[in-house]
ModelCIF file with pLDDT and N, C-alpha, C, O atoms, coordinates in Angstrom:
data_MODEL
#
_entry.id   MODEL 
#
_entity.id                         1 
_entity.type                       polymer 
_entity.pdbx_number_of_molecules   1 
#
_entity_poly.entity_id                      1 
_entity_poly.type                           'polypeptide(L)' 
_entity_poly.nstd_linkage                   no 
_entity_poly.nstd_monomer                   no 
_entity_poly.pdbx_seq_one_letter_code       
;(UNK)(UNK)(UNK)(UNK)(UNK)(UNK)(UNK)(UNK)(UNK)(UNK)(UNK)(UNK)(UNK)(UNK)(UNK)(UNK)
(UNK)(UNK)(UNK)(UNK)(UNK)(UNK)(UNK)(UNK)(UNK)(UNK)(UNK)(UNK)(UNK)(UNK)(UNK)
;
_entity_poly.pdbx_seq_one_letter_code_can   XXXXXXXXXXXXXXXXXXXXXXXXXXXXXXX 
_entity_poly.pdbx_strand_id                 A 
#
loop_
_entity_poly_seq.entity_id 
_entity_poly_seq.num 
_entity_poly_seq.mon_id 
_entity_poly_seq.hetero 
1 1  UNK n 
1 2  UNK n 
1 3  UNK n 
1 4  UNK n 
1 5  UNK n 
1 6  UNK n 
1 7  UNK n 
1 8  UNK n 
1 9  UNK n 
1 10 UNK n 
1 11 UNK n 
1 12 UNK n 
1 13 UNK n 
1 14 UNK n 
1 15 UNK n 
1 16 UNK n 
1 17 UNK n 
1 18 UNK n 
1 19 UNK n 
1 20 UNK n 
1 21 UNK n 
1 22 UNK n 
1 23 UNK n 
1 24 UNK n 
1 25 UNK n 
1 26 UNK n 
1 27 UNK n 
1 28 UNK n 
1 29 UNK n 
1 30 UNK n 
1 31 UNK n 
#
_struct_asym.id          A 
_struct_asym.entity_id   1 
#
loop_
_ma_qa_metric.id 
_ma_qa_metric.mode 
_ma_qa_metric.name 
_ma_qa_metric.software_group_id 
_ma_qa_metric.type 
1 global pLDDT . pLDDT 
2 local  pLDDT . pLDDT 
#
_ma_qa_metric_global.metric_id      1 
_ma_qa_metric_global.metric_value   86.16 
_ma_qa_metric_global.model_id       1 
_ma_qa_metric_global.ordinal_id     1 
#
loop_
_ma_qa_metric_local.label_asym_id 
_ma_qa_metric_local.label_comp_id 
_ma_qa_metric_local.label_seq_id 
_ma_qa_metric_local.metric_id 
_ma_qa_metric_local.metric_value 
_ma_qa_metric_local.model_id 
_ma_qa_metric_local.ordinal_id 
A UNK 1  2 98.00 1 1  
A UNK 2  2 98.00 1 2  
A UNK 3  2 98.00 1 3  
A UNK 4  2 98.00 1 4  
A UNK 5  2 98.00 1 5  
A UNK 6  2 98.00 1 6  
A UNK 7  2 98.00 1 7  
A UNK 8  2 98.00 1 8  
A UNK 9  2 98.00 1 9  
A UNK 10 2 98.00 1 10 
A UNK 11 2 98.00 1 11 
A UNK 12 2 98.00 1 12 
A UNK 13 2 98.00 1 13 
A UNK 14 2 98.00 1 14 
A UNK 15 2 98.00 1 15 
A UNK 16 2 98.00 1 16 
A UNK 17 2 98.00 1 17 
A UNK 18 2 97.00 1 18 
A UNK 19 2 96.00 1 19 
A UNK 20 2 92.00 1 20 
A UNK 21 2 90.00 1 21 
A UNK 22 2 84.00 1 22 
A UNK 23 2 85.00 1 23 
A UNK 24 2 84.00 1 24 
A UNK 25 2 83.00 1 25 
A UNK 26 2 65.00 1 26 
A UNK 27 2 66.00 1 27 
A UNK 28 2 50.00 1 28 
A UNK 29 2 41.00 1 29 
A UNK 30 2 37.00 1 30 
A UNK 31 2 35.00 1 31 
#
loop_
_atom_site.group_PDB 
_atom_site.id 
_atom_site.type_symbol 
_atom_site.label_atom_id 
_atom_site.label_alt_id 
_atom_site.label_comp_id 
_atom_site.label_asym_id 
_atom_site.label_entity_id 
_atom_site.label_seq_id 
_atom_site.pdbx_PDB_ins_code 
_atom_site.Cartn_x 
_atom_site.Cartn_y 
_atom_site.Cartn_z 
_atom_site.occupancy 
_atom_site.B_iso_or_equiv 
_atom_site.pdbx_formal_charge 
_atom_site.auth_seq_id 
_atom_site.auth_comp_id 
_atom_site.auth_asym_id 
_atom_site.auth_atom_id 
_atom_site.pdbx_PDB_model_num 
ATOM 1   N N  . UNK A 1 1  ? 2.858   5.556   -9.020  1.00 98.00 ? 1  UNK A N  1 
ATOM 2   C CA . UNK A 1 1  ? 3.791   4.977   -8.062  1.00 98.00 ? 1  UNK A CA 1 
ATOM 3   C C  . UNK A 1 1  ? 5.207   5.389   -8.420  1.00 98.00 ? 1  UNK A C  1 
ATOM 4   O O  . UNK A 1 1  ? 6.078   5.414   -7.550  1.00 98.00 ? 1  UNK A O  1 
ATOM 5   N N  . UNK A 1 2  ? 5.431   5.683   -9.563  1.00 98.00 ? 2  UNK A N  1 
ATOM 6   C CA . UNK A 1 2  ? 6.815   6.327   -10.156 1.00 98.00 ? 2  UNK A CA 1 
ATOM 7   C C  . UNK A 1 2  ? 6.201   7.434   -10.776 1.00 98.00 ? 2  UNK A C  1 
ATOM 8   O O  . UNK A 1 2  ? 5.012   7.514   -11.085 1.00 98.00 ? 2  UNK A O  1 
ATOM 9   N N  . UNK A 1 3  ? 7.238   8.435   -10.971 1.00 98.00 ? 3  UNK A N  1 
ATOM 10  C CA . UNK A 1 3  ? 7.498   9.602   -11.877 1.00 98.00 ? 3  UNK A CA 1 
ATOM 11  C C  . UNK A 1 3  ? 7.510   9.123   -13.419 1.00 98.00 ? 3  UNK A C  1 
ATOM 12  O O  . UNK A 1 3  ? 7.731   7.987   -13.840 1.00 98.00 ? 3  UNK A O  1 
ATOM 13  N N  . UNK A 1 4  ? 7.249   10.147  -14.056 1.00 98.00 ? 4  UNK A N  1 
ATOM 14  C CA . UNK A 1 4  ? 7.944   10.091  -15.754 1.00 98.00 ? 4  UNK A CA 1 
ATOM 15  C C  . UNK A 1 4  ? 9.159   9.494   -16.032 1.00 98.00 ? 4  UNK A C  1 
ATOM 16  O O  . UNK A 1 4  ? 9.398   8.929   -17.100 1.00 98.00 ? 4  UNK A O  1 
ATOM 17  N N  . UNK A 1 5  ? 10.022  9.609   -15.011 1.00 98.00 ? 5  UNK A N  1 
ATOM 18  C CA . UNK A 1 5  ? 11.013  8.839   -15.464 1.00 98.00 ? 5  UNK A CA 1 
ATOM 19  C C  . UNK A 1 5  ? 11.666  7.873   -14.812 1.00 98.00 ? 5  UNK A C  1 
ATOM 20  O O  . UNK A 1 5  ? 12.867  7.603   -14.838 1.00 98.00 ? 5  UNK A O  1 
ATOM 21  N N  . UNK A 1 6  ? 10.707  7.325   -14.170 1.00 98.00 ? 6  UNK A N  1 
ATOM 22  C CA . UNK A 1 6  ? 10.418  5.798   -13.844 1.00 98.00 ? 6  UNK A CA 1 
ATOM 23  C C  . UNK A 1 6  ? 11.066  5.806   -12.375 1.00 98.00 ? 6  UNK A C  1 
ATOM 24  O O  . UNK A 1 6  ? 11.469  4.679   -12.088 1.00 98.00 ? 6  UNK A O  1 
ATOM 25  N N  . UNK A 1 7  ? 11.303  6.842   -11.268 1.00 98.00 ? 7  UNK A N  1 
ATOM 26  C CA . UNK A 1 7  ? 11.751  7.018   -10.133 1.00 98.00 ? 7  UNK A CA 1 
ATOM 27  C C  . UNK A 1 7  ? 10.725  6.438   -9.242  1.00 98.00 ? 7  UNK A C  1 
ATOM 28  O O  . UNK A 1 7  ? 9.667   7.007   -9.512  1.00 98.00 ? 7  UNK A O  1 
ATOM 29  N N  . UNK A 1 8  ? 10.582  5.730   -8.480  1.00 98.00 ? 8  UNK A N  1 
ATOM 30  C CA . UNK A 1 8  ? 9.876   5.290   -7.558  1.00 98.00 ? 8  UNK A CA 1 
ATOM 31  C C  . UNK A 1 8  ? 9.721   6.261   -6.260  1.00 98.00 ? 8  UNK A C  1 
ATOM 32  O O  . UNK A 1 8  ? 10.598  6.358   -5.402  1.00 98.00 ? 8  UNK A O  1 
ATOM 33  N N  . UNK A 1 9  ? 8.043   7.221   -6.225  1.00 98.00 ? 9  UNK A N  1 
ATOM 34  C CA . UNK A 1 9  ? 8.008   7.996   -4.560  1.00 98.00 ? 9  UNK A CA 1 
ATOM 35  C C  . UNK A 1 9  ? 8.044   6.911   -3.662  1.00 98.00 ? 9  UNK A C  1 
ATOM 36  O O  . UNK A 1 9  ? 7.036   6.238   -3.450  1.00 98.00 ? 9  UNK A O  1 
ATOM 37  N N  . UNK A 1 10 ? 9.345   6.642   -3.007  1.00 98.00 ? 10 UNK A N  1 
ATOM 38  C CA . UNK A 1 10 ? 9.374   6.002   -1.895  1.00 98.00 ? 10 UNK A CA 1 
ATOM 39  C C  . UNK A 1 10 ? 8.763   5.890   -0.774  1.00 98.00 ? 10 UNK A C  1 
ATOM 40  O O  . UNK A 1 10 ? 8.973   5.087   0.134   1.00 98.00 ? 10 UNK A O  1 
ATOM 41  N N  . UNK A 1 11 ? 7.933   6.784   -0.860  1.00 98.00 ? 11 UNK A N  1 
ATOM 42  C CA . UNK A 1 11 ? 6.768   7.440   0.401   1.00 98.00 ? 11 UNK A CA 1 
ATOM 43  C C  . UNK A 1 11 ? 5.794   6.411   0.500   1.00 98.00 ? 11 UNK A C  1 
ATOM 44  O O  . UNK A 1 11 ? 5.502   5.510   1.286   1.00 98.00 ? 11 UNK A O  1 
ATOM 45  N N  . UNK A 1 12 ? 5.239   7.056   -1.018  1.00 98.00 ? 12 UNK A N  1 
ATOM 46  C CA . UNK A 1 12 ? 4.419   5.598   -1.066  1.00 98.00 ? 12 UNK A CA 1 
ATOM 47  C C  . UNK A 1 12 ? 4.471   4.578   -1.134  1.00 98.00 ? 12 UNK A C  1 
ATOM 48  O O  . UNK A 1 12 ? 3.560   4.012   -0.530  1.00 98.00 ? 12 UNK A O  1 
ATOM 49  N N  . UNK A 1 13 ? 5.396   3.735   -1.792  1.00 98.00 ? 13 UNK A N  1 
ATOM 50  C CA . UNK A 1 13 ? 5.860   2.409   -2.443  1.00 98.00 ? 13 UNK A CA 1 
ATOM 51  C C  . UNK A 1 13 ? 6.006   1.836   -0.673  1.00 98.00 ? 13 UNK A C  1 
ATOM 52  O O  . UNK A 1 13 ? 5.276   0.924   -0.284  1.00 98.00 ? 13 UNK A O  1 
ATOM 53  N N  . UNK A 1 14 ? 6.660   2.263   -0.067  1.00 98.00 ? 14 UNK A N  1 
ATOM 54  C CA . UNK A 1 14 ? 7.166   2.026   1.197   1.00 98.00 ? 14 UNK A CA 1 
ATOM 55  C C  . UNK A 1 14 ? 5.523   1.504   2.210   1.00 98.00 ? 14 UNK A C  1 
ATOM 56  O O  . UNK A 1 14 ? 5.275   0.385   2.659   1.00 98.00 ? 14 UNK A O  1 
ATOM 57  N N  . UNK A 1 15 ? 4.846   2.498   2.282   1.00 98.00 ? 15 UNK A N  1 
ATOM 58  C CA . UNK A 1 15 ? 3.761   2.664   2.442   1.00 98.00 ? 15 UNK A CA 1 
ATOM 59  C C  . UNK A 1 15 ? 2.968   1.260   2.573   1.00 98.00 ? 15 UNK A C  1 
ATOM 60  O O  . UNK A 1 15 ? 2.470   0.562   3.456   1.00 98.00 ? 15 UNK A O  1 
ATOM 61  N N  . UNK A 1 16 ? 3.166   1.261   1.028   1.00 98.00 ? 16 UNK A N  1 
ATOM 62  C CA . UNK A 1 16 ? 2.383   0.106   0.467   1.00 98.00 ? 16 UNK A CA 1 
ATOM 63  C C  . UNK A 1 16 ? 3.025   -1.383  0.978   1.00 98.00 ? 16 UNK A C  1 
ATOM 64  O O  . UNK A 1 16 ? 2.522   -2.339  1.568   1.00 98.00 ? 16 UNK A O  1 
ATOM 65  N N  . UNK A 1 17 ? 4.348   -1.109  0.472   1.00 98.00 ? 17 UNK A N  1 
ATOM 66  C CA . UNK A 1 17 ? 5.084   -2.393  1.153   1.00 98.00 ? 17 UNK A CA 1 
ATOM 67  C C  . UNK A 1 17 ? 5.190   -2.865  2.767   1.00 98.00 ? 17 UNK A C  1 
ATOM 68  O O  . UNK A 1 17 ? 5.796   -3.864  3.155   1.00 98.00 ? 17 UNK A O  1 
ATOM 69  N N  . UNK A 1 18 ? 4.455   -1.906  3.620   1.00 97.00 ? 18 UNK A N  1 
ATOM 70  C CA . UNK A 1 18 ? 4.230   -2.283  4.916   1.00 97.00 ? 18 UNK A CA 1 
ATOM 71  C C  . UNK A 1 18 ? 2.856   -2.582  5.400   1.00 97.00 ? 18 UNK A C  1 
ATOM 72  O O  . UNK A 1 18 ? 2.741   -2.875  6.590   1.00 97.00 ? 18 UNK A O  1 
ATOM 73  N N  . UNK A 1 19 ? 1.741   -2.547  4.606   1.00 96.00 ? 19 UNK A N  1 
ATOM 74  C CA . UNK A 1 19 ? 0.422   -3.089  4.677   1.00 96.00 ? 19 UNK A CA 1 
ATOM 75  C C  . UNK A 1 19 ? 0.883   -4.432  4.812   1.00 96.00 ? 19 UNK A C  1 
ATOM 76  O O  . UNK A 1 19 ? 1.832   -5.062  4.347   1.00 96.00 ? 19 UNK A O  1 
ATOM 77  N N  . UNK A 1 20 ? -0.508  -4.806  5.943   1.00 92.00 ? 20 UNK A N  1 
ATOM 78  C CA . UNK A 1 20 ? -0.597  -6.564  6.047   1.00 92.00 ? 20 UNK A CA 1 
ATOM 79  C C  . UNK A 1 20 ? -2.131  -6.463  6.239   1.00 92.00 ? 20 UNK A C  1 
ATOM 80  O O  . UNK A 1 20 ? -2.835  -6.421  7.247   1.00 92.00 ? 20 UNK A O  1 
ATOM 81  N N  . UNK A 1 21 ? -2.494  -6.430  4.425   1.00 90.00 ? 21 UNK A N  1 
ATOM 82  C CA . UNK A 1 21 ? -3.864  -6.584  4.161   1.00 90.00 ? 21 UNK A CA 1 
ATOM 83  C C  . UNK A 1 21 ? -4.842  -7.616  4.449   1.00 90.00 ? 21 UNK A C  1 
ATOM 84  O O  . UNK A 1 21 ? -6.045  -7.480  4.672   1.00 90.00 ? 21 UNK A O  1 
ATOM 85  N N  . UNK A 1 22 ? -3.982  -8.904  4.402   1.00 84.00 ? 22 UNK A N  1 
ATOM 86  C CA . UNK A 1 22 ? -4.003  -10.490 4.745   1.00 84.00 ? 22 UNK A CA 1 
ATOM 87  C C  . UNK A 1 22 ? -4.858  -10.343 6.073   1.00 84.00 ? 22 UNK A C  1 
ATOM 88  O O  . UNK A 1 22 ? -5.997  -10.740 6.320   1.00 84.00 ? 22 UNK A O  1 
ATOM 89  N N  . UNK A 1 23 ? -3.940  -9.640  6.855   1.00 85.00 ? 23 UNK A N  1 
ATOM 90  C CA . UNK A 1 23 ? -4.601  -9.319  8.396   1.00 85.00 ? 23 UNK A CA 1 
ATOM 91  C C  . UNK A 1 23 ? -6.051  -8.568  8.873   1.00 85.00 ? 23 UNK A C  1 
ATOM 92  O O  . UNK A 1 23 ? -6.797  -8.959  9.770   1.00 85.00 ? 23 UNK A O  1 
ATOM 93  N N  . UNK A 1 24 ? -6.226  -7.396  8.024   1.00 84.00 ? 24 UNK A N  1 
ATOM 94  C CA . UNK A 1 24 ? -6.577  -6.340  8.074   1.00 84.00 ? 24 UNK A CA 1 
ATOM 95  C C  . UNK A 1 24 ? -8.263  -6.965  6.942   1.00 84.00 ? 24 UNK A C  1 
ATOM 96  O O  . UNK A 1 24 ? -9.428  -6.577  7.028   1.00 84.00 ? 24 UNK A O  1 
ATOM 97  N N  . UNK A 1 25 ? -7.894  -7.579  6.396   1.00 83.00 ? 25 UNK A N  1 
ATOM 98  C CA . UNK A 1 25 ? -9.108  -7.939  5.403   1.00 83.00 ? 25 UNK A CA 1 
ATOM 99  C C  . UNK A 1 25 ? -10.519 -8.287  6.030   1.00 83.00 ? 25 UNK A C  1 
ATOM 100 O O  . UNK A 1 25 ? -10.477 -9.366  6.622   1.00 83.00 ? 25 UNK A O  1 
ATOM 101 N N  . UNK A 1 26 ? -11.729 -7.686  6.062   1.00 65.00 ? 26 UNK A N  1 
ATOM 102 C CA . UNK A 1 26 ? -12.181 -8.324  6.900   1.00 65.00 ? 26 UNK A CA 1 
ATOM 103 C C  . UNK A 1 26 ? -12.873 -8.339  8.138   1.00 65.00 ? 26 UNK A C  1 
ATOM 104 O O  . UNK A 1 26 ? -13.758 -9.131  8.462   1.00 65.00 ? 26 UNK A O  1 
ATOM 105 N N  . UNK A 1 27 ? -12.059 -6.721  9.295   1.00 66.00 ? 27 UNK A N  1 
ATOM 106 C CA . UNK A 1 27 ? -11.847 -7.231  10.533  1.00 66.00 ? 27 UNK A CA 1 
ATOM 107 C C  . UNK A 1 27 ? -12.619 -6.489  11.029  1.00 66.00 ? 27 UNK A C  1 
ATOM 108 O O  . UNK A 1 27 ? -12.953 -6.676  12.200  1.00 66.00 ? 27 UNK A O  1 
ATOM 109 N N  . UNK A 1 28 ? -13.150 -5.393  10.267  1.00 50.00 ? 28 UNK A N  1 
ATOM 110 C CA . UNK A 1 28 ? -14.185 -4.979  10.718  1.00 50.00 ? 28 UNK A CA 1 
ATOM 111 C C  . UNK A 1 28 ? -15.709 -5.119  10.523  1.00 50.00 ? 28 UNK A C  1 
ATOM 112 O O  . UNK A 1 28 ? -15.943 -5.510  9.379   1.00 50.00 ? 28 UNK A O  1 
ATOM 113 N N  . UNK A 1 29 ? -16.810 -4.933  11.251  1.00 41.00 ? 29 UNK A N  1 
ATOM 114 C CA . UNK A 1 29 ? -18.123 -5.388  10.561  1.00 41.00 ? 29 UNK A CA 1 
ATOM 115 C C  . UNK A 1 29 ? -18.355 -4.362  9.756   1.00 41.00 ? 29 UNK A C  1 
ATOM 116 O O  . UNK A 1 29 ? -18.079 -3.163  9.719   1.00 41.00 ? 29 UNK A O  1 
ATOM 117 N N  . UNK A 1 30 ? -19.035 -5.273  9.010   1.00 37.00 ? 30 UNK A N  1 
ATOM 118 C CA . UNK A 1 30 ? -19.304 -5.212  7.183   1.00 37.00 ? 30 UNK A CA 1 
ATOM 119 C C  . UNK A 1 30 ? -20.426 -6.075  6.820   1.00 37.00 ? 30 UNK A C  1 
ATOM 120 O O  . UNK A 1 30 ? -20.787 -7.090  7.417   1.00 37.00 ? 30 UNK A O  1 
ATOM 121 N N  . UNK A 1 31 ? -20.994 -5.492  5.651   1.00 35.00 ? 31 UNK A N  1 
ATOM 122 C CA . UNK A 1 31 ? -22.190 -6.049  4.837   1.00 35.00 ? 31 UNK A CA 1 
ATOM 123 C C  . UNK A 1 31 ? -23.584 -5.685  5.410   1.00 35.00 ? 31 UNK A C  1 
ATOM 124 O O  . UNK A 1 31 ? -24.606 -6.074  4.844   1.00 35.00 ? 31 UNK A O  1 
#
């Protein structure tokens, strides 16, 4: 999620910080 020297790829981090897993958990059939 960071570089070697602790830079954050914003690409991803961003990415990640716009999931709404809460929502998404679930919603499809499964099992």
């Amino acid at each position: 999620l960071v570089d070697i020297r602790d830079r954050p790829y914003s690409e991803l981090t961003g990415a990640a910080a716009a999931l709404d897993l809460e929502r998404v958990h679930g919603g499809a059939a499964g099992g």
